[in-house]
PDB file of N, CA and C in Angstrom:
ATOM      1  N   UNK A   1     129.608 125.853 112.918  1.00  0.00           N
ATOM      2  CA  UNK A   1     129.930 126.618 111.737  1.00  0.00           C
ATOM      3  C   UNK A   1     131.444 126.550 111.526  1.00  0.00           C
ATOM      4  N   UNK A   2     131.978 126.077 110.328  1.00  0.00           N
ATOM      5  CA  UNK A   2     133.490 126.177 109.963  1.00  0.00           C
ATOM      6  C   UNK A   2     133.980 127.352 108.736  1.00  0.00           C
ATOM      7  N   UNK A   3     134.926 127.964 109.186  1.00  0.00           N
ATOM      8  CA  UNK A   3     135.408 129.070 108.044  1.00  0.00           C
ATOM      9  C   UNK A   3     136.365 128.161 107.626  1.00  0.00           C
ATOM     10  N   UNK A   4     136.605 128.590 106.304  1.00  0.00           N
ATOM     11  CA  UNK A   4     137.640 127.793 105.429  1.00  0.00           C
ATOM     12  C   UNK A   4     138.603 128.627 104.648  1.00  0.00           C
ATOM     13  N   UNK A   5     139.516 129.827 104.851  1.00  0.00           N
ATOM     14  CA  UNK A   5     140.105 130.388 104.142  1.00  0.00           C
ATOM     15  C   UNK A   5     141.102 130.104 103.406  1.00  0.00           C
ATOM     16  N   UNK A   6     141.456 130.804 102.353  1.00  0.00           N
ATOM     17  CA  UNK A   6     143.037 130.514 101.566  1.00  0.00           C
ATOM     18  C   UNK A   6     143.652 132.187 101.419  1.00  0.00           C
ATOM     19  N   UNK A   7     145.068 132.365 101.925  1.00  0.00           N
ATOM     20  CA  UNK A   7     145.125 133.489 101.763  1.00  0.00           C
ATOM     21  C   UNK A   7     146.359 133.742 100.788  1.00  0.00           C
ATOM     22  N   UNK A   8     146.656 134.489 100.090  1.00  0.00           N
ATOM     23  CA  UNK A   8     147.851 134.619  99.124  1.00  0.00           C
ATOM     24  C   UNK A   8     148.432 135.439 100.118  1.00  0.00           C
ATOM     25  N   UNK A   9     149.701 134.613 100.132  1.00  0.00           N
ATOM     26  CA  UNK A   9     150.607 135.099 101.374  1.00  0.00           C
ATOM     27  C   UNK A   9     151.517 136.207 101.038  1.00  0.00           C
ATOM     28  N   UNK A  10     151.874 136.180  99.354  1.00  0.00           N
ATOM     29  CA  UNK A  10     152.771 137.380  98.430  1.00  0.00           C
ATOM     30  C   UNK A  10     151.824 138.314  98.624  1.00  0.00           C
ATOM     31  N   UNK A  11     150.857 138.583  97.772  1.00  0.00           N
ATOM     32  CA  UNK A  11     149.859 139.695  98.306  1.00  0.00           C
ATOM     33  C   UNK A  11     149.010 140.617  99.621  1.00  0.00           C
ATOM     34  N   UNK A  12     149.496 139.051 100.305  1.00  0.00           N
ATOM     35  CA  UNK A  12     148.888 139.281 101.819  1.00  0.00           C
ATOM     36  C   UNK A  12     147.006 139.711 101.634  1.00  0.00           C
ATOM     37  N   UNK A  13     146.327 139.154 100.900  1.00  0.00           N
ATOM     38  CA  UNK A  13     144.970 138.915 101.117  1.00  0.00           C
ATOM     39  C   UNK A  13     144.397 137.999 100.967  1.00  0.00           C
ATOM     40  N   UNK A  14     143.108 137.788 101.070  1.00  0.00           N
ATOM     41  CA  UNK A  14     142.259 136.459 101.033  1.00  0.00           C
ATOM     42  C   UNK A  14     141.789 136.117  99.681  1.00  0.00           C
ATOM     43  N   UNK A  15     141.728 134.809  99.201  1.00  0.00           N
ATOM     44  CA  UNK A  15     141.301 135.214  98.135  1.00  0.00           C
ATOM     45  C   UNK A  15     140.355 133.846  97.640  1.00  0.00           C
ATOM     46  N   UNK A  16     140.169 133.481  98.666  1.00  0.00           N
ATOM     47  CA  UNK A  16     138.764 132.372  98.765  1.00  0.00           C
ATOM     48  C   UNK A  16     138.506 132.056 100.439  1.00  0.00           C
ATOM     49  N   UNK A  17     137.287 131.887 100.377  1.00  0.00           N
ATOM     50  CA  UNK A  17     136.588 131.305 101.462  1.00  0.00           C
ATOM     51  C   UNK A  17     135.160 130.795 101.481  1.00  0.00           C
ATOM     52  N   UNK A  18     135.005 129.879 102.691  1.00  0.00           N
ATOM     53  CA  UNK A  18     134.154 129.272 102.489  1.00  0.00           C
ATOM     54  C   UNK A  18     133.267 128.689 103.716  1.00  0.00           C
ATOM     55  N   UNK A  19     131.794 128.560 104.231  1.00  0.00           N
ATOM     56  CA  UNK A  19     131.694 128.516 105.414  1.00  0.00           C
ATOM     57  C   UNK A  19     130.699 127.607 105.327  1.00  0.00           C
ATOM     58  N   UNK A  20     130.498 126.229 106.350  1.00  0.00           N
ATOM     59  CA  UNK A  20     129.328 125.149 105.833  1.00  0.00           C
ATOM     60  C   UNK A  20     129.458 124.863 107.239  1.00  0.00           C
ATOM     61  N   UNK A  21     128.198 124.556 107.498  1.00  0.00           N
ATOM     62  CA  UNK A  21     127.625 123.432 108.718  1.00  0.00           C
ATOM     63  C   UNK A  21     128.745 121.904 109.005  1.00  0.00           C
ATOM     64  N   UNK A  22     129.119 121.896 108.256  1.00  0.00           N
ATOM     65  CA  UNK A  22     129.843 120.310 108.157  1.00  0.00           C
ATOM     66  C   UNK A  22     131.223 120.523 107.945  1.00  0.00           C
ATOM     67  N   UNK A  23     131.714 119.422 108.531  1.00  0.00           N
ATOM     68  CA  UNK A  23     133.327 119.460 107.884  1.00  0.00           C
ATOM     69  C   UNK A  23     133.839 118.463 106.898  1.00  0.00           C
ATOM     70  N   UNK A  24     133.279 118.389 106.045  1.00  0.00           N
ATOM     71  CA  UNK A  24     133.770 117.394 105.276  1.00  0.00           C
ATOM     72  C   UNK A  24     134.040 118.372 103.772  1.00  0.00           C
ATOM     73  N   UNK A  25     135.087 117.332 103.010  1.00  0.00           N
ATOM     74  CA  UNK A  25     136.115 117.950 102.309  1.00  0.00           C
ATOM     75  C   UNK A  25     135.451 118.708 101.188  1.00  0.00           C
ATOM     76  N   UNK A  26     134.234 118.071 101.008  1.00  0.00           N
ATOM     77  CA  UNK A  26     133.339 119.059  99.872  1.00  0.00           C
ATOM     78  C   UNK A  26     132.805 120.382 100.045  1.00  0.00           C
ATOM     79  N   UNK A  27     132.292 120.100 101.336  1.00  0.00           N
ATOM     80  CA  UNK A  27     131.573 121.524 101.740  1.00  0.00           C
ATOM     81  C   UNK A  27     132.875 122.548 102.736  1.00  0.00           C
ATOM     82  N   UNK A  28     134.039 121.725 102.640  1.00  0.00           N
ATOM     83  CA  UNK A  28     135.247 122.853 103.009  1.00  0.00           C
ATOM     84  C   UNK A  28     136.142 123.542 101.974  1.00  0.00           C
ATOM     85  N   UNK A  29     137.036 122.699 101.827  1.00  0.00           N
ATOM     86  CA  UNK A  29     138.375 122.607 101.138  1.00  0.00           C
ATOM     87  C   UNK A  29     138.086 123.094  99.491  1.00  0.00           C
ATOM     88  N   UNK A  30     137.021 122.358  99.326  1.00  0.00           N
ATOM     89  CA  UNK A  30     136.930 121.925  97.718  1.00  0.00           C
ATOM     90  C   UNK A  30     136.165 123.454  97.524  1.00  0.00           C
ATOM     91  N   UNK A  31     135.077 123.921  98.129  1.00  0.00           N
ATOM     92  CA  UNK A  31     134.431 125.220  97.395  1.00  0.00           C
ATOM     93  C   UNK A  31     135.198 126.314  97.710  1.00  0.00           C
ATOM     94  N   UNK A  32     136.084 126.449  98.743  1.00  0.00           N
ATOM     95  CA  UNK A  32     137.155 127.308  98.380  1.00  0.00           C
ATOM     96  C   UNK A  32     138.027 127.259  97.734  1.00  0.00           C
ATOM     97  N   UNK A  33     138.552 126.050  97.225  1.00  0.00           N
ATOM     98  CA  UNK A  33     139.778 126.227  96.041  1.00  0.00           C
ATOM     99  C   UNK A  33     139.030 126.653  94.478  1.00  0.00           C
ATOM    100  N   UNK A  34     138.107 126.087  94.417  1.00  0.00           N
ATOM    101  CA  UNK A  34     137.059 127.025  93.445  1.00  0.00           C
ATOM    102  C   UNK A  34     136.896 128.176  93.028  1.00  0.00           C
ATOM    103  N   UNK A  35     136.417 128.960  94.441  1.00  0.00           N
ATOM    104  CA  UNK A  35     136.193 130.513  94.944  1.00  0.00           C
ATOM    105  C   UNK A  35     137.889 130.368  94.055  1.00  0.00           C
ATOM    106  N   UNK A  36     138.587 130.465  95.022  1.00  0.00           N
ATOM    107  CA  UNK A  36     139.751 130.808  94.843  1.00  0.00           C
ATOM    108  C   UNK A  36     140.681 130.982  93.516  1.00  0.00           C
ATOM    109  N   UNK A  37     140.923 129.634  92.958  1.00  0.00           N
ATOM    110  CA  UNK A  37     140.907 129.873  91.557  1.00  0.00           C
ATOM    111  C   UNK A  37     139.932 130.805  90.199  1.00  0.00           C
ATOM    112  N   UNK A  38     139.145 130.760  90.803  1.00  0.00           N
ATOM    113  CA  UNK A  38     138.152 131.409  89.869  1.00  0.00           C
ATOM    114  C   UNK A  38     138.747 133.077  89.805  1.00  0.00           C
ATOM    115  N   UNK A  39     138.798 133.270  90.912  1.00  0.00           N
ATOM    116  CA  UNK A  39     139.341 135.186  91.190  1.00  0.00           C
ATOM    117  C   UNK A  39     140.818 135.198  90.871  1.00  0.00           C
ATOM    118  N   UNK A  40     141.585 134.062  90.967  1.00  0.00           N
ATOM    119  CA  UNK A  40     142.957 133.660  90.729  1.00  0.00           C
ATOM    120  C   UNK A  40     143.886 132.900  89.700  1.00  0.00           C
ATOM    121  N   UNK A  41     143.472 133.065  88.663  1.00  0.00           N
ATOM    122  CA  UNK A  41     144.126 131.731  88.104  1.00  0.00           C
ATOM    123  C   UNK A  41     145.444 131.017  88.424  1.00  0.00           C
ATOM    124  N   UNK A  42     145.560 130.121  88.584  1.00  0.00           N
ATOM    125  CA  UNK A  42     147.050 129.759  89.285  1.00  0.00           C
ATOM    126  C   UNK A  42     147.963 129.702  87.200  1.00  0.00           C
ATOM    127  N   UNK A  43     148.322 130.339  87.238  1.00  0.00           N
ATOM    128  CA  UNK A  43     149.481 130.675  86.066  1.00  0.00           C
ATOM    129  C   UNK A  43     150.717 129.777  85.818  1.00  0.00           C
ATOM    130  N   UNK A  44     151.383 129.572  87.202  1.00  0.00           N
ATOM    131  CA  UNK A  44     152.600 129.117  87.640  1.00  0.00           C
ATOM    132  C   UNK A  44     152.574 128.397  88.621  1.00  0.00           C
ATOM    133  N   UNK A  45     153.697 127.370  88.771  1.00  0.00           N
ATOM    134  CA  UNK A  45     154.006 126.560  89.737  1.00  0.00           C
ATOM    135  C   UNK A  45     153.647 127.592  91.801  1.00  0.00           C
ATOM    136  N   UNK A  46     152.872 126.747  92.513  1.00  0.00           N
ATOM    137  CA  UNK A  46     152.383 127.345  93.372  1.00  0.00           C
ATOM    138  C   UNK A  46     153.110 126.633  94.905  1.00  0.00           C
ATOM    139  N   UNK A  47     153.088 127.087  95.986  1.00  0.00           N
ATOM    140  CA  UNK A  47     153.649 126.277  97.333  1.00  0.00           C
ATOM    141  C   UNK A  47     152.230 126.636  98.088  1.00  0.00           C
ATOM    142  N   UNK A  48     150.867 125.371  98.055  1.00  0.00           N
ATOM    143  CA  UNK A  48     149.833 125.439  98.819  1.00  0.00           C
ATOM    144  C   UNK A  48     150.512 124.903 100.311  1.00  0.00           C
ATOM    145  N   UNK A  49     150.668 125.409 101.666  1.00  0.00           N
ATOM    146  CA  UNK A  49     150.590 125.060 102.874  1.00  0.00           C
ATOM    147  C   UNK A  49     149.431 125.318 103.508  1.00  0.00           C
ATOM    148  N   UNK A  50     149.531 123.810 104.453  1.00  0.00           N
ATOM    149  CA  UNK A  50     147.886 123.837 104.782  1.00  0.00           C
ATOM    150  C   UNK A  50     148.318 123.192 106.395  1.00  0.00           C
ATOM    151  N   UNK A  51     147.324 123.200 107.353  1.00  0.00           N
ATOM    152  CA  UNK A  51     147.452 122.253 108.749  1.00  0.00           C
ATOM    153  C   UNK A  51     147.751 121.076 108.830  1.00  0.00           C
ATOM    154  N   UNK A  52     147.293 120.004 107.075  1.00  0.00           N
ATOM    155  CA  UNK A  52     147.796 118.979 106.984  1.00  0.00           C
ATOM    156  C   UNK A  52     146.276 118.400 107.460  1.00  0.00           C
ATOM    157  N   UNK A  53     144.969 118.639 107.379  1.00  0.00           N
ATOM    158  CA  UNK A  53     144.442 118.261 108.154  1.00  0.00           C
ATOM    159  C   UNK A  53     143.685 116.774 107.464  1.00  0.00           C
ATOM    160  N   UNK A  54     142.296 116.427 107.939  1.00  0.00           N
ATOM    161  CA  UNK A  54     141.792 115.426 107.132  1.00  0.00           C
ATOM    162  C   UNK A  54     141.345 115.521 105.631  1.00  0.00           C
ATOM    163  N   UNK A  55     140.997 116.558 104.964  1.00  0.00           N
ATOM    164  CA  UNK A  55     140.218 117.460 104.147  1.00  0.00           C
ATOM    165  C   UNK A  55     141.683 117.632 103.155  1.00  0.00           C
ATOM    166  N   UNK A  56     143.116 117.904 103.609  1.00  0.00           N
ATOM    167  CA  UNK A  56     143.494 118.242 102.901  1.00  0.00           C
ATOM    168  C   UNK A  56     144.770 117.059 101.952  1.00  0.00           C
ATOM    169  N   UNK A  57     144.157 115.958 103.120  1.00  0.00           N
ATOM    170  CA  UNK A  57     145.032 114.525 102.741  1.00  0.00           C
ATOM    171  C   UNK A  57     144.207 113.825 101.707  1.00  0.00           C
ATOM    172  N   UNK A  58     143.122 114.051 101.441  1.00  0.00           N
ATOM    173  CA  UNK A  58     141.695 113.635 101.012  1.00  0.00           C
ATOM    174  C   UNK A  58     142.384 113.183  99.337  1.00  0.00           C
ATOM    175  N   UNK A  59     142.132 112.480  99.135  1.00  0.00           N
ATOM    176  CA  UNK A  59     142.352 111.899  97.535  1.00  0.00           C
ATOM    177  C   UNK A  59     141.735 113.157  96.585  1.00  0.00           C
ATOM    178  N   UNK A  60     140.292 113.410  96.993  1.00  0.00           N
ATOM    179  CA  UNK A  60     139.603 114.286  96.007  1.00  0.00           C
ATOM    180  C   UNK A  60     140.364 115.794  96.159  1.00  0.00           C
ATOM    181  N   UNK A  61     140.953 116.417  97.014  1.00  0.00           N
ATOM    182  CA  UNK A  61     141.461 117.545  97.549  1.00  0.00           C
ATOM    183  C   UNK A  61     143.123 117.161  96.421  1.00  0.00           C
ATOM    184  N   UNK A  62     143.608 116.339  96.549  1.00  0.00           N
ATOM    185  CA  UNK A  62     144.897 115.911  95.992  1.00  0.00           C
ATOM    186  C   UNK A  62     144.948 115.674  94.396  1.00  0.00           C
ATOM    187  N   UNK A  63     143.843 115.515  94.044  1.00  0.00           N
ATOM    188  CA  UNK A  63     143.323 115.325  92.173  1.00  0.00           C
ATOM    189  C   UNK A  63     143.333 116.681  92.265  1.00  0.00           C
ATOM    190  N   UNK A  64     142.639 117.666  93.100  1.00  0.00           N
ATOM    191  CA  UNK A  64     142.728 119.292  92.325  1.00  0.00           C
ATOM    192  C   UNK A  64     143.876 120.005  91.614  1.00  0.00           C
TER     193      UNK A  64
END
């Protein structure tokens, strides 16, 4: 089982997550930036930091 959070670090809460059997970039990365935007609209220029991991080097993760 993998958790996938994003947390707004100004606000200090969570504000997407996401949890799948698999680790691949669809069933991680991608349905939480979804979640996330959806409750969030990004308005303004944003600073996403991440682990850098495979999921987040991902071409499809980088078009979002």
């Amino acid at each position: 089982m993998y958790l996938t959070v994003i947390i707004d670090l100004y606000h200090r809460k969570i504000v997407g997550w996401s949890m799948s059997n698999d680790f691949t970039t669809e069933n991680t990365i991608m349905k939480v930036c979804q979640m996330s935007t959806l409750n969030n609209p990004i308005n303004k220029k944003l600073i996403f930091h991440s682990d850098r991991g495979i999921q987040y080097a991902s071409q499809e993760f980088r078009k979002e």
